[in-house]
Protein backbone atom coordinates (compact mmCIF):
# COMPACT_ATOMS: atom_id res chain seq x y z
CA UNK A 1 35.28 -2.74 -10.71
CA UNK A 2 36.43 0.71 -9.57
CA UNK A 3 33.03 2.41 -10.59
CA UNK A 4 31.03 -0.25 -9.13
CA UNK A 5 32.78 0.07 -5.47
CA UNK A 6 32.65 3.83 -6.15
CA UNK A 7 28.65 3.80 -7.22
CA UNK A 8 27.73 1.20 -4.31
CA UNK A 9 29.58 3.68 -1.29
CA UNK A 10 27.91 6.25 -3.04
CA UNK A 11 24.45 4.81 -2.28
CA UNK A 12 22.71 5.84 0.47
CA UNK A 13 21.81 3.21 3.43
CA UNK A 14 19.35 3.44 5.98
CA UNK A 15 18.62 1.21 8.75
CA UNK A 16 15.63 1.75 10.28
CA UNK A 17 14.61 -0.19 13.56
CA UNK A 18 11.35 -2.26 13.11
CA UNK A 19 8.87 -3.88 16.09
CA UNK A 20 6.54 -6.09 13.95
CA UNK A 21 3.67 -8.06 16.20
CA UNK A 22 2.09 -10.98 14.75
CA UNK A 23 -0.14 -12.09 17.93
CA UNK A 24 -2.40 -14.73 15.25
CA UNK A 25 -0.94 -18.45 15.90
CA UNK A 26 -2.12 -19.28 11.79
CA UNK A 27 0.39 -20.48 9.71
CA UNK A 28 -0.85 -19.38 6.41
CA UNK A 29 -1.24 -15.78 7.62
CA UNK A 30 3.04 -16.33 8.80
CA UNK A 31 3.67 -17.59 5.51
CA UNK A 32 2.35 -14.38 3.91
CA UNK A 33 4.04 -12.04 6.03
CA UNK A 34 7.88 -14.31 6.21
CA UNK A 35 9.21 -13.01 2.77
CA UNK A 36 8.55 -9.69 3.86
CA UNK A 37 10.52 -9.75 6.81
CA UNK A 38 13.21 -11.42 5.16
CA UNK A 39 13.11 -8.47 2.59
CA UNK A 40 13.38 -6.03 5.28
CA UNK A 41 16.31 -7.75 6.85
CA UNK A 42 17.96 -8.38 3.59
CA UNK A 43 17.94 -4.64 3.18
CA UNK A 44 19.55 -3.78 6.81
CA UNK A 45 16.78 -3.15 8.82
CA UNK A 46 17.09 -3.86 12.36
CA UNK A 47 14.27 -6.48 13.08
CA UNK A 48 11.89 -7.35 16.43
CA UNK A 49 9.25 -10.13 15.33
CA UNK A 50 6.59 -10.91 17.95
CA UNK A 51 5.47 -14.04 16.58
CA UNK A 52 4.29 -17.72 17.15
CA UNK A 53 6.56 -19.19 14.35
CA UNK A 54 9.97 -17.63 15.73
CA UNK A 55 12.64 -18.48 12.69
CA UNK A 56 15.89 -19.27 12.64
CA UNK A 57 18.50 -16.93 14.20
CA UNK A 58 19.56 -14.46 11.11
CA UNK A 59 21.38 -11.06 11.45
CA UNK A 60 19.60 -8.06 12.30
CA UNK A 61 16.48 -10.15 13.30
CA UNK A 62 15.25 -10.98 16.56
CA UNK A 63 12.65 -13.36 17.33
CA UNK A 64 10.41 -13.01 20.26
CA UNK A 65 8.67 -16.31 20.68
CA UNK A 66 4.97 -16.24 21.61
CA UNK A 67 5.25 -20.28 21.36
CA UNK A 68 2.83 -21.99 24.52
CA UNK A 69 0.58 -19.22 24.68
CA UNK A 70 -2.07 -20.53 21.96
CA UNK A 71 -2.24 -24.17 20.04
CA UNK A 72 -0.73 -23.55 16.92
CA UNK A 73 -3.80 -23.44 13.89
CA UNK A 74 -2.59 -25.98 11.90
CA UNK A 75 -4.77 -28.79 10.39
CA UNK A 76 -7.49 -27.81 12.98
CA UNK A 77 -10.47 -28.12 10.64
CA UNK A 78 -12.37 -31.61 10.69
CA UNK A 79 -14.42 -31.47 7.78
CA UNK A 80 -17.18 -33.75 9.49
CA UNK A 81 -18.26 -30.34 11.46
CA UNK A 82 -18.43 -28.21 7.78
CA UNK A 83 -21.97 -29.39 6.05
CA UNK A 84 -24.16 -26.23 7.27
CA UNK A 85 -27.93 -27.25 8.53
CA UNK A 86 -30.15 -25.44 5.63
CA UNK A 87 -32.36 -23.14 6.49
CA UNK A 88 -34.66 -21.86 4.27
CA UNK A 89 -31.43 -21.87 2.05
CA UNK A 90 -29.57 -19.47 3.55
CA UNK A 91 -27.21 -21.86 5.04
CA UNK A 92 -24.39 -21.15 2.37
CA UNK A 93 -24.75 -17.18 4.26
CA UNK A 94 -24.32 -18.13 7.19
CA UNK A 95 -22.19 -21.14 7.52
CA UNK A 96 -19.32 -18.75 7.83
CA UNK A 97 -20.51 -16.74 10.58
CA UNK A 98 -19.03 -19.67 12.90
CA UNK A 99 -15.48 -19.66 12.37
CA UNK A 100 -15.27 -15.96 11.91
CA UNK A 101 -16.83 -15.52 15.81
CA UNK A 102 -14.88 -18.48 17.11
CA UNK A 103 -11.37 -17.35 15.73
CA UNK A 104 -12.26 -13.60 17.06
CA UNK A 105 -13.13 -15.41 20.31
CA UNK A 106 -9.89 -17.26 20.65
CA UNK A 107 -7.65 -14.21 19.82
CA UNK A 108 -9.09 -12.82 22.88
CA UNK A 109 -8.15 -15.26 24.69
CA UNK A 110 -4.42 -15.27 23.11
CA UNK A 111 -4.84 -11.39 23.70
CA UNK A 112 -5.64 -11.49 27.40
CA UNK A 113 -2.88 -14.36 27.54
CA UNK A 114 -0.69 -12.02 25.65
CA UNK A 115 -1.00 -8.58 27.91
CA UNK A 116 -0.51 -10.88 31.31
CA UNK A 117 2.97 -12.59 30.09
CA UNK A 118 6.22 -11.26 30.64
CA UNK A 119 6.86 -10.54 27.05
CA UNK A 120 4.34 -7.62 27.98
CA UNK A 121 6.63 -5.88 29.91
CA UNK A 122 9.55 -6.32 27.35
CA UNK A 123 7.21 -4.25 24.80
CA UNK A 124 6.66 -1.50 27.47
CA UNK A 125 10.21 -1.08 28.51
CA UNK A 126 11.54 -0.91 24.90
CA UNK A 127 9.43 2.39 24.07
CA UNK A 128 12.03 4.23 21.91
CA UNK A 129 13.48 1.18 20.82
CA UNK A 130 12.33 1.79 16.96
CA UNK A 131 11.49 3.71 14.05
CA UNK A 132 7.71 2.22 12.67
CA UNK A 133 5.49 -0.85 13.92
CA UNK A 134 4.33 -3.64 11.82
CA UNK A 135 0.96 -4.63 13.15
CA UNK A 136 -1.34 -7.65 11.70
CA UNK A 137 -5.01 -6.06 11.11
CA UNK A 138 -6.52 -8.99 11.71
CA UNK A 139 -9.88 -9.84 13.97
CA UNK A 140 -7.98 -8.51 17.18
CA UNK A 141 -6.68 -5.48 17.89
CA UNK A 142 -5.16 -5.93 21.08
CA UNK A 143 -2.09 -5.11 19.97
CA UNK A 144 -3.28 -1.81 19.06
CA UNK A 145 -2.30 -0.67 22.66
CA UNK A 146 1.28 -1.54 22.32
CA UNK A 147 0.99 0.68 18.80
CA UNK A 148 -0.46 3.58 21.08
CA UNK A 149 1.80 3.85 23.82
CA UNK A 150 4.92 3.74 22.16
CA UNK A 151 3.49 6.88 19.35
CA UNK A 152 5.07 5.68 16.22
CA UNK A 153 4.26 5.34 12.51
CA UNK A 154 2.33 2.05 12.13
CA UNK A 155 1.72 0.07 8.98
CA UNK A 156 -1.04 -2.58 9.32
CA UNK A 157 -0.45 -5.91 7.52
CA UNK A 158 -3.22 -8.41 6.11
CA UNK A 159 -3.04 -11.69 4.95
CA UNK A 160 -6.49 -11.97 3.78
CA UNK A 161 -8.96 -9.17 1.82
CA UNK A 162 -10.22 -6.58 4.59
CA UNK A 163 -12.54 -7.55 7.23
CA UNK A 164 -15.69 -6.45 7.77
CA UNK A 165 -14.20 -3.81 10.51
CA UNK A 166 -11.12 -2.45 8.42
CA UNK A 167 -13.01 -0.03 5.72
CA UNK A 168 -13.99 2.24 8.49
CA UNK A 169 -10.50 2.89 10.04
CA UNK A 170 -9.19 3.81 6.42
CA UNK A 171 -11.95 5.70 5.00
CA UNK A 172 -12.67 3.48 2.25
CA UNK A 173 -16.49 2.81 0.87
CA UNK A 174 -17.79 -0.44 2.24
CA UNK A 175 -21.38 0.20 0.86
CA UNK A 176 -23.03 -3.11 0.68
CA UNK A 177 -25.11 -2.25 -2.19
CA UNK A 178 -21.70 -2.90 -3.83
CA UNK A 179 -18.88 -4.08 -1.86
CA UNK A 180 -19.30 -7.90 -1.23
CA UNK A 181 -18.57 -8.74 2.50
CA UNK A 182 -15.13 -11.20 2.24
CA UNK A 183 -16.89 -14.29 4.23
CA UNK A 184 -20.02 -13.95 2.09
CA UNK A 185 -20.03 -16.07 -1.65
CA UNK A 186 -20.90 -12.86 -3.79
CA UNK A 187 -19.20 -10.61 -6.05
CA UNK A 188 -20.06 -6.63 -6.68
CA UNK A 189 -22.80 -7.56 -9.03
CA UNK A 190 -25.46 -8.01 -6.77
CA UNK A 191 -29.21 -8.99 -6.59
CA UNK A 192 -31.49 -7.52 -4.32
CA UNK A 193 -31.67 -10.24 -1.88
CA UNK A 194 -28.00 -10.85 -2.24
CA UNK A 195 -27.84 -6.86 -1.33
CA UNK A 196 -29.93 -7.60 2.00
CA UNK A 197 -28.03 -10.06 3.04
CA UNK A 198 -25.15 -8.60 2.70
CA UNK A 199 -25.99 -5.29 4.46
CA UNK A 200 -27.52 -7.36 7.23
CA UNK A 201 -23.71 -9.47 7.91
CA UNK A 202 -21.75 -6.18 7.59
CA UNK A 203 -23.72 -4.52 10.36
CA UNK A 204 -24.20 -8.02 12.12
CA UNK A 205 -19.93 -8.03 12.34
CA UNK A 206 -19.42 -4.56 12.93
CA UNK A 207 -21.34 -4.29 15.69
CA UNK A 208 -20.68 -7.89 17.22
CA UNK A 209 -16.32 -6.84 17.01
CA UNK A 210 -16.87 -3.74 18.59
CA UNK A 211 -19.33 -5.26 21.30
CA UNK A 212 -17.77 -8.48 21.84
CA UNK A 213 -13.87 -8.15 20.85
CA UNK A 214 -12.64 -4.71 21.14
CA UNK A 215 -14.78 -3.50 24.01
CA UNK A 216 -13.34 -6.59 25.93
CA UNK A 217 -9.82 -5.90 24.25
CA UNK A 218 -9.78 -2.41 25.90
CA UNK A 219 -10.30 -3.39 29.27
CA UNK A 220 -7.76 -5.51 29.41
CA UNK A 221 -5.42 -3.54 27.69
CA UNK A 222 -6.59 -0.52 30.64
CA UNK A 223 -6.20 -2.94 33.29
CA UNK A 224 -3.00 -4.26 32.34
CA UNK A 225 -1.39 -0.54 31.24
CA UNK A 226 -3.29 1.15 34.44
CA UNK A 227 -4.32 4.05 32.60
CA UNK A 228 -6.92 4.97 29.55
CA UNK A 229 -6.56 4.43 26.45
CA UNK A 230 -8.00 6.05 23.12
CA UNK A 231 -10.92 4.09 21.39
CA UNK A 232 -8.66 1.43 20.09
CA UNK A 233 -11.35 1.47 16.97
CA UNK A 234 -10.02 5.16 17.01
CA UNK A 235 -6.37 4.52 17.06
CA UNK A 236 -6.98 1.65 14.27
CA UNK A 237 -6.92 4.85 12.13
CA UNK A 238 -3.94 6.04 12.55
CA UNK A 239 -2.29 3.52 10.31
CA UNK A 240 0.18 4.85 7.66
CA UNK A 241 -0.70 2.46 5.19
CA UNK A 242 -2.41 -1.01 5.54
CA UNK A 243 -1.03 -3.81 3.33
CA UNK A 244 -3.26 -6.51 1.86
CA UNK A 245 -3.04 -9.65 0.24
CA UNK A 246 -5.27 -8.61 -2.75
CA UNK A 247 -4.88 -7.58 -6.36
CA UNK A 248 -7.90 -5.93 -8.31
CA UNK A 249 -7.56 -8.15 -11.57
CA UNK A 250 -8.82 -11.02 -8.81
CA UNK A 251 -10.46 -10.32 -6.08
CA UNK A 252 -12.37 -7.20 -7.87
CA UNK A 253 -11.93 -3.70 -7.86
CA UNK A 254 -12.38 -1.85 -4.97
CA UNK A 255 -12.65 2.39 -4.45
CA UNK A 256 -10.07 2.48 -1.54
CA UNK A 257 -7.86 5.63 -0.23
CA UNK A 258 -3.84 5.27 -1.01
CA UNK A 259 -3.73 4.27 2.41
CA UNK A 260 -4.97 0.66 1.30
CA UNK A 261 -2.40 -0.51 -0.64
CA UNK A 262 -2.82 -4.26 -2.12
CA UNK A 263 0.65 -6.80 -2.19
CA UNK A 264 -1.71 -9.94 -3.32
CA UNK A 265 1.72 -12.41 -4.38
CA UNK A 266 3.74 -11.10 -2.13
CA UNK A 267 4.82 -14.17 -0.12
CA UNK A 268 6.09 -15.26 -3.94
CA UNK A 269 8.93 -12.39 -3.97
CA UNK A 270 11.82 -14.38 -5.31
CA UNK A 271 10.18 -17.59 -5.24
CA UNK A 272 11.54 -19.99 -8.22
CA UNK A 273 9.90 -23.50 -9.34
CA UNK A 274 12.04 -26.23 -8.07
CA UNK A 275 12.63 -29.47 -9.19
CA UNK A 276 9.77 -32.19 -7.88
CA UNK A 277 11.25 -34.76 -5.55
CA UNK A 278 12.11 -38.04 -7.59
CA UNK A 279 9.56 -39.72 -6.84
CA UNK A 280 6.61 -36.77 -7.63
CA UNK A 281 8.45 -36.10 -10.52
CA UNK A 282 8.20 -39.80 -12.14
CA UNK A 283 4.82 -40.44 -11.20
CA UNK A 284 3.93 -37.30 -12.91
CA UNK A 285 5.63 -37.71 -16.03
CA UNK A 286 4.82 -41.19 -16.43
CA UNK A 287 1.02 -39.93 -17.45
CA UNK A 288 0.17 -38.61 -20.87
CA UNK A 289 -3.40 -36.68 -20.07
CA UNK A 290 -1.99 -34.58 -17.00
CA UNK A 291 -1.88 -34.58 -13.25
CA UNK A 292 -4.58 -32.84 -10.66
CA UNK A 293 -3.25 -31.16 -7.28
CA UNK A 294 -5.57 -31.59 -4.25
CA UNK A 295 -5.05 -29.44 -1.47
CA UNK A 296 -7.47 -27.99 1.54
CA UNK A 297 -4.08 -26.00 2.82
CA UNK A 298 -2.77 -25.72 6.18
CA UNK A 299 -5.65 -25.77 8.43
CA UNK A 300 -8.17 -27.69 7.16
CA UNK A 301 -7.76 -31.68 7.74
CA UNK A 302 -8.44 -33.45 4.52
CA UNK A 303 -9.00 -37.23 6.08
CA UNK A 304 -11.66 -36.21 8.19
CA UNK A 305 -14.11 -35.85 4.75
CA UNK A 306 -17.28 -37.19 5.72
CA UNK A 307 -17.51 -41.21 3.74
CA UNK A 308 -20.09 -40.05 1.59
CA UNK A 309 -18.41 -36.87 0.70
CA UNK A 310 -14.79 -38.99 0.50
CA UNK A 311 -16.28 -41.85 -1.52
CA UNK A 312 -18.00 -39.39 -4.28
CA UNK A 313 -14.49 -38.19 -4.92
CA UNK A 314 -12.86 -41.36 -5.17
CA UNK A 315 -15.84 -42.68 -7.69
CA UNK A 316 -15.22 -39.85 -9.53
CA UNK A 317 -11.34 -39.92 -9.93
CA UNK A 318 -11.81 -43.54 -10.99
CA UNK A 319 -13.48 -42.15 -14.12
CA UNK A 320 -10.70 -40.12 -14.65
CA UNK A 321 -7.67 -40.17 -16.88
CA UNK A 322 -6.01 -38.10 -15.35
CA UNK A 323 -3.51 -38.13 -12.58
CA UNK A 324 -4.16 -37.09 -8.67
CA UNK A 325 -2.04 -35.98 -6.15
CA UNK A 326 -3.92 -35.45 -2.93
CA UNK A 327 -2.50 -33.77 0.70
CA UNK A 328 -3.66 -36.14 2.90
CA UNK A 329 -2.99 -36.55 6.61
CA UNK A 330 -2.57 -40.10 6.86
CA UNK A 331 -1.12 -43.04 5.02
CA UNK A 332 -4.15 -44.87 3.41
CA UNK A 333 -7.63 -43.79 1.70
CA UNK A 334 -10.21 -46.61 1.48
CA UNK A 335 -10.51 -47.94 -2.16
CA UNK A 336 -7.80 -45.12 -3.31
CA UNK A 337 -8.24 -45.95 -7.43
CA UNK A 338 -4.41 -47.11 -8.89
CA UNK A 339 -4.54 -43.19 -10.67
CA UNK A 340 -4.06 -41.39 -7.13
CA UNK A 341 -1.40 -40.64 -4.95
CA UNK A 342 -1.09 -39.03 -1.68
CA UNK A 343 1.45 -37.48 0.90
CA UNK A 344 1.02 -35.74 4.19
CA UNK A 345 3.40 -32.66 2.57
CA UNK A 346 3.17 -31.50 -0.84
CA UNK A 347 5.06 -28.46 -2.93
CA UNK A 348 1.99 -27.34 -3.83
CA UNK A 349 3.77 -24.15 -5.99
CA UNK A 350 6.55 -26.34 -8.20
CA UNK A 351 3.43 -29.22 -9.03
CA UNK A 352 1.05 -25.77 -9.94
CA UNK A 353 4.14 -24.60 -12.44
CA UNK A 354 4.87 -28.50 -13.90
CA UNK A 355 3.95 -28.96 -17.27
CA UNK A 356 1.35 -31.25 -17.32
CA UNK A 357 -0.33 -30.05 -14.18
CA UNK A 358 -3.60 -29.08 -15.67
CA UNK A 359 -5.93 -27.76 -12.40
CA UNK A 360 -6.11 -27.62 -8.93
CA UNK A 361 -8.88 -28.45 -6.46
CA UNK A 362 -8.69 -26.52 -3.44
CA UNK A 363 -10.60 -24.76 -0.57
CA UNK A 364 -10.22 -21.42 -1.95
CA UNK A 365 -7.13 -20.01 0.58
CA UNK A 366 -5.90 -16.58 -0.66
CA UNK A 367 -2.16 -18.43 -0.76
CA UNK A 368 -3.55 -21.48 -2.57
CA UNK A 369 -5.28 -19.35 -4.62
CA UNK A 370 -2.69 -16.57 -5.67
CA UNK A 371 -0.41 -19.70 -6.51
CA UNK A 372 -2.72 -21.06 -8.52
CA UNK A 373 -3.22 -17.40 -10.62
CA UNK A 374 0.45 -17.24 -10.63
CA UNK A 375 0.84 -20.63 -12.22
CA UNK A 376 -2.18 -19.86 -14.96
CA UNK A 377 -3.85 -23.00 -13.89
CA UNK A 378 -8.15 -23.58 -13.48
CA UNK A 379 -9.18 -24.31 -10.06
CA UNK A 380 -12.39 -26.13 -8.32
CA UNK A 381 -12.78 -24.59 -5.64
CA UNK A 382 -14.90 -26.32 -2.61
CA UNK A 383 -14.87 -22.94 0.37
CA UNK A 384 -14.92 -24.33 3.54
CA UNK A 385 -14.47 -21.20 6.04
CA UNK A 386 -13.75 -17.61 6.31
CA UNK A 387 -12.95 -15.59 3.10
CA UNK A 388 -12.86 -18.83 0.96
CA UNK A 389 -16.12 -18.12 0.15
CA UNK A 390 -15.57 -14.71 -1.08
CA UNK A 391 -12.25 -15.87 -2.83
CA UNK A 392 -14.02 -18.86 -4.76
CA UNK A 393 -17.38 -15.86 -6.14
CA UNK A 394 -14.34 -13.82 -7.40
CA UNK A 395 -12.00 -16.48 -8.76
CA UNK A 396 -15.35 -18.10 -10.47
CA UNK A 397 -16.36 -14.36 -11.96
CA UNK A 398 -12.73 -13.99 -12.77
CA UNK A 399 -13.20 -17.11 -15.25
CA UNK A 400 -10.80 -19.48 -13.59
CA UNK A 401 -12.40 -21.07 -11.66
CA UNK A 402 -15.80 -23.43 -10.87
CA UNK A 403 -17.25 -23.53 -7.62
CA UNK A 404 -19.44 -26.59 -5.33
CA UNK A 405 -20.60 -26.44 -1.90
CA UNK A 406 -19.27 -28.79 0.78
CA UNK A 407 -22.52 -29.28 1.38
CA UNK A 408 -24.11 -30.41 -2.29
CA UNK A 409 -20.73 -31.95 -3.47
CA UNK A 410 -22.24 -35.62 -4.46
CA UNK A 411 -20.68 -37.50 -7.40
CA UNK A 412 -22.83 -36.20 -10.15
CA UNK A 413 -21.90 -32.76 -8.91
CA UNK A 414 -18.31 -32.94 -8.26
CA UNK A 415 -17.80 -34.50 -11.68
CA UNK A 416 -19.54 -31.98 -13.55
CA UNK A 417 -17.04 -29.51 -11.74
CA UNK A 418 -13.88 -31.16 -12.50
CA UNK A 419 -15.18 -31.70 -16.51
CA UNK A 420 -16.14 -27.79 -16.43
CA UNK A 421 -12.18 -26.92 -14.86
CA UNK A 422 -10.35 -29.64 -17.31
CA UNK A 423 -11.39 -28.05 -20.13
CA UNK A 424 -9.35 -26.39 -22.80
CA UNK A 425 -11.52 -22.98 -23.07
CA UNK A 426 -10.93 -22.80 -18.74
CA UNK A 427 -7.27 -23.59 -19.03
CA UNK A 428 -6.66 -20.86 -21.40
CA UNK A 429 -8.53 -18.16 -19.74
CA UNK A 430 -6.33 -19.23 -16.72
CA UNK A 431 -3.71 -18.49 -18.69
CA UNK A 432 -4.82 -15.11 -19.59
CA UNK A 433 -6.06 -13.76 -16.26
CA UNK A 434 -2.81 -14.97 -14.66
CA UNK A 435 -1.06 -12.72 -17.90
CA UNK A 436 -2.82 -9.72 -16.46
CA UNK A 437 -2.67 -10.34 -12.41
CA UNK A 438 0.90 -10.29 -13.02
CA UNK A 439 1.27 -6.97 -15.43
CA UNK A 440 2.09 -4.46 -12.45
CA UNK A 441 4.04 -1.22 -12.54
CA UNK A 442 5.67 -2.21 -9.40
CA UNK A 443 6.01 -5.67 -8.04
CA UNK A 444 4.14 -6.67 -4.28
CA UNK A 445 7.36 -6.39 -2.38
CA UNK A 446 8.69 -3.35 -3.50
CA UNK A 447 5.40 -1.54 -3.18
CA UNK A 448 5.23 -3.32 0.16
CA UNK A 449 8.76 -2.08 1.18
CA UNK A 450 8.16 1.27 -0.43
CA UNK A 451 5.05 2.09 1.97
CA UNK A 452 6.91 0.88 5.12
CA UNK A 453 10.13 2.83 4.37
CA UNK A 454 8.04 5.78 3.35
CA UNK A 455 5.86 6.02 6.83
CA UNK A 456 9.66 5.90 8.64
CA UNK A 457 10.91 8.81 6.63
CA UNK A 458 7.71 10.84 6.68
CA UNK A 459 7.46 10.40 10.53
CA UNK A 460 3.59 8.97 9.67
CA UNK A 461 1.76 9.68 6.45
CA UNK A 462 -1.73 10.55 6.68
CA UNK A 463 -3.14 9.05 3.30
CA UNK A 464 -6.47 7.61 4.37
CA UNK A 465 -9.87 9.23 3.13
CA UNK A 466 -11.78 11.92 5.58
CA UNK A 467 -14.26 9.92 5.76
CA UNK A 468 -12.77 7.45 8.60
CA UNK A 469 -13.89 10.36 10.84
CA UNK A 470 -17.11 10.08 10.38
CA UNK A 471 -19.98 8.23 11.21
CA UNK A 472 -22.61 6.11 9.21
CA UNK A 473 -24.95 8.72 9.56
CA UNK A 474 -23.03 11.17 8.09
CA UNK A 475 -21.34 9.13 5.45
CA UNK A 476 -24.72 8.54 4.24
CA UNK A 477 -25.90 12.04 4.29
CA UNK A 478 -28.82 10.83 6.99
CA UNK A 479 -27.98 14.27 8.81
CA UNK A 480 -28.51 16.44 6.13
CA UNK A 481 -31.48 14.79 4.81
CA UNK A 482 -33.02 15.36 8.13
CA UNK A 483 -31.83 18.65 8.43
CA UNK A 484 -33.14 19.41 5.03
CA UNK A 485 -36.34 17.99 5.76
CA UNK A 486 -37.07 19.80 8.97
CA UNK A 487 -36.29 22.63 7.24
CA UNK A 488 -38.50 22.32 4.82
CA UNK A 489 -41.26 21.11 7.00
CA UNK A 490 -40.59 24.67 8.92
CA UNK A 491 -40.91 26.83 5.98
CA UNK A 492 -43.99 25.16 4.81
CA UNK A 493 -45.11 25.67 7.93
CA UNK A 494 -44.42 29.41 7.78
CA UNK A 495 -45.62 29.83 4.53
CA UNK A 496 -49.32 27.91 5.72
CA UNK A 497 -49.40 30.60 8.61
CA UNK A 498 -48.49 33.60 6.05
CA UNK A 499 -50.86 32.46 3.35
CA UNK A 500 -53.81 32.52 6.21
CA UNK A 501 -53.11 36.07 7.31
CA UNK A 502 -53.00 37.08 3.79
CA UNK A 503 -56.62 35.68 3.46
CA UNK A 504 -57.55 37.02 6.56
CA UNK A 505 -56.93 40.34 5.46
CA UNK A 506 -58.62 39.55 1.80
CA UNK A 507 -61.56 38.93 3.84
CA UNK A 508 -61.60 42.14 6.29
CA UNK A 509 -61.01 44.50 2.90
């Protein structure tokens, strides 16, 4: 007992003071970010949180509520709105384009809201107040500003895999001849079409955020600080380190600086399977062939499935053996078959590690999703917005996973997918791929808590590639393959002039 008093004064502590703005009102992208900032706390930091799900008062934590500013986005999706008008089949392109504008739209808004409260003025009077920023990179970057003016180390965090607009502030290569956009279903093995399309959405976002978002963004961030500000696309690249909610073994391997550093589980740190509630837990042990989760997560509404789309799934779970548990908003489904159960809340994680849970059918969420891996269980996935559609191309290339359109999901089709995820040579690549997502030399939250600490005591660490400070053009050589060419149309010129004098002077001699 003596040594261990002795060893634990003899350890160093340092408390570092942390301002971390989360300005999205999403509670998936909260319940990402939440076990870090317990972590932090945990290990003595002093804590500001600038969020729209303030917790419960804790030591060294402070909450700053952003609460009334913005509806919360939580079961927001009604399904009836998600079957995409084809178009020469490029609907299952495009039908994300949507909810990536609208969302960017709305944090505007909850920007513009943001800069004109009065917890605006708390941020500018506390300049001094801390050590490093914690900033959601997100599809605003209003709060950029706030990072600018008060001149600290920032670390960006993500819940999702990078948007369209974040290779370019790190450096990293976003070449859509390989790197699959995040709302777009495709992998890195492209075809050539695939290719197009996917160079002609990278260029499409890029230039719509910086025309639409953060040109608007800076104005009111001038207007409200009376004074200019940098390119906030310029001061996204000062970021120590930006932390994302990926891991290579499933959402595909990516060339990125050490500046990008991926934490995909992190919102699992410490997490343990807990016992089912009685009544989950009979129900699923009184089945011998195994129990199916349903979830569409947080935002998306499950009883607002179109009747053709709801009464395909029920026809097919009739046919089934095996067990359902569906999250579903309300207390009845028409013609629910004696097999199925549902409830408005379910532990999605502790039913994913149970025994005889044997797949998952979800919309493809990056949390869903990483619990899923973690648990080493098959998944059908049916994307519905945003980088579900990216998620599902990866989980499906990954092995562990079959994937249906909304939008052709009959009963013929969805039963093909749940026979294809049910199957023993599926279940036991789950198992494998779950094996490796998990080997790591470090886990999520200690890299995660390594890179913050590290920007604090390095006063900033410049680890992002050269090549965030320069353009397209450049990156892609265009100015030295003009150069090159004008100078070679020159000295071919020169050389056409020389050669005619020379004959000139044949002829005169």
């Amino acid at each position: 007992m003596k040594w261990l008093i002795i060893t634990l004064v003899a350890i160093p502590c340092y408390s570092y003071r942390i301002l971390c703005l989360l300005p999205y009102p999403g509670k998936s992208h909260n319940m990402v970010f939440e076990p870090l900032l317990e972590e932090l706390t945990t290990r003595g930091h002093q804590l500001t949180v600038v969020t729209f799900f303030p917790a419960s008062p804790q030591p060294n934590r402070r909450d700053v509520s952003l609460e009334g500013l913005a509806p919360l986005n939580v079961e927001i999706v009604n399904l009836q709105d998600a079957a995409a008008t084809s178009f020469l089949g490029l609907d299952k392109y495009y039908e994300s384009v949507p909810i990536v504008t609208q969302l960017a739209l709305a944090n505007l808004e909850i920007c513009r809201r943001i800069i004109n409260a009065e917890v605006f003025k708390e941020f500018l009077k506390a300049e001094g107040d801390y050590d490093i920023i914690l900033v959601e990179h997100f599809n605003s970057d209003c709060m950029l500003g706030i990072v600018y003016s008060y001149g600290l180390p920032s670390v960006g965090l993500s819940s999702s895999a990078v948007m369209p607009w974040t290779p370019l502030r790190v450096g990293a290569p976003d070449n859509p001849a390989y790197v699959p956009l995040m709302t777009l279903p495709l992998t890195e093995d492209m075809t050539f079409f695939e290719r197009i399309v996917n160079t002609f959405f990278l260029f499409f976002f890029e230039i719509w955020f910086e025309m639409k978002i953060r040109g608007e963004e800076q104005r009111i961030l001038e207007k409200a600080l009376g004074r200019t500000l940098p390119r906030l696309s310029e001061v996204s690249k000062n970021a120590s380190a930006v932390l994302v909610n990926t891991y290579y073994t499933l959402n595909g391997v990516r060339n990125i600086p050490p500046s990008v550093v991926e934490v995909g589980g992190l919102h699992l740190h410490n997490r343990s399977v807990q016992r089912l509630p009685e009544d989950l837990e009979t129900w699923v042990n009184e089945t011998n062939d195994g129990f199916i989760v349903f979830t569409f997560g947080s935002l998306i509404r499950s009883s607002t499935l179109p009747l053709s789309h709801l009464e395909a799934i029920i026809a097919v779970f009739k046919r089934l053996p095996q067990r359902i548990i569906w999250k579903w908003e309300t207390e009845y489904v028409p013609n629910m078959p004696p097999n199925m159960l549902v409830k408005k809340w379910l532990p999605v994680f502790d039913l994913l590690h149970h025994p005889k849970c044997i797949a998952v059918i979800t919309h493809g969420g990056l949390l869903t999703l990483t619990e899923t891996v973690s648990a080493g269980v098959p998944a059908l996935i049916i994307p519905i917005l945003g980088d579900q559609f990216g998620n599902a191309a990866h989980a499906k290339r990954a092995g562990i996973a079959e994937v249906l359109r909304f939008g052709e999901l009959d009963e013929n089709t969805f039963y093909a997918a749940v026979q294809k995820v049910i199957s023993p040579e599926m279940r036991d690549k789950a198992k494998a791929v779950s094996k490796l997502w998990k080997d790591r030399p470090m886990s999520p939250m200690e890299t995660a808590i390594y890179h913050i600490e590290r920007a604090v005591r390095q006063k900033g660490v410049d680890s992002s590639s050269h090549a965030r400070k320069l353009n397209r053009f450049q990156l892609a050589l265009l100015d030295i393959i003009a150069f090159s060419i004008i100078i070679m149309v020159a000295l071919g010129y020169f050389v056409k002039i020389i050669l005619r004098k020379l004959k000139r002077k044949e002829k005169q001699c």
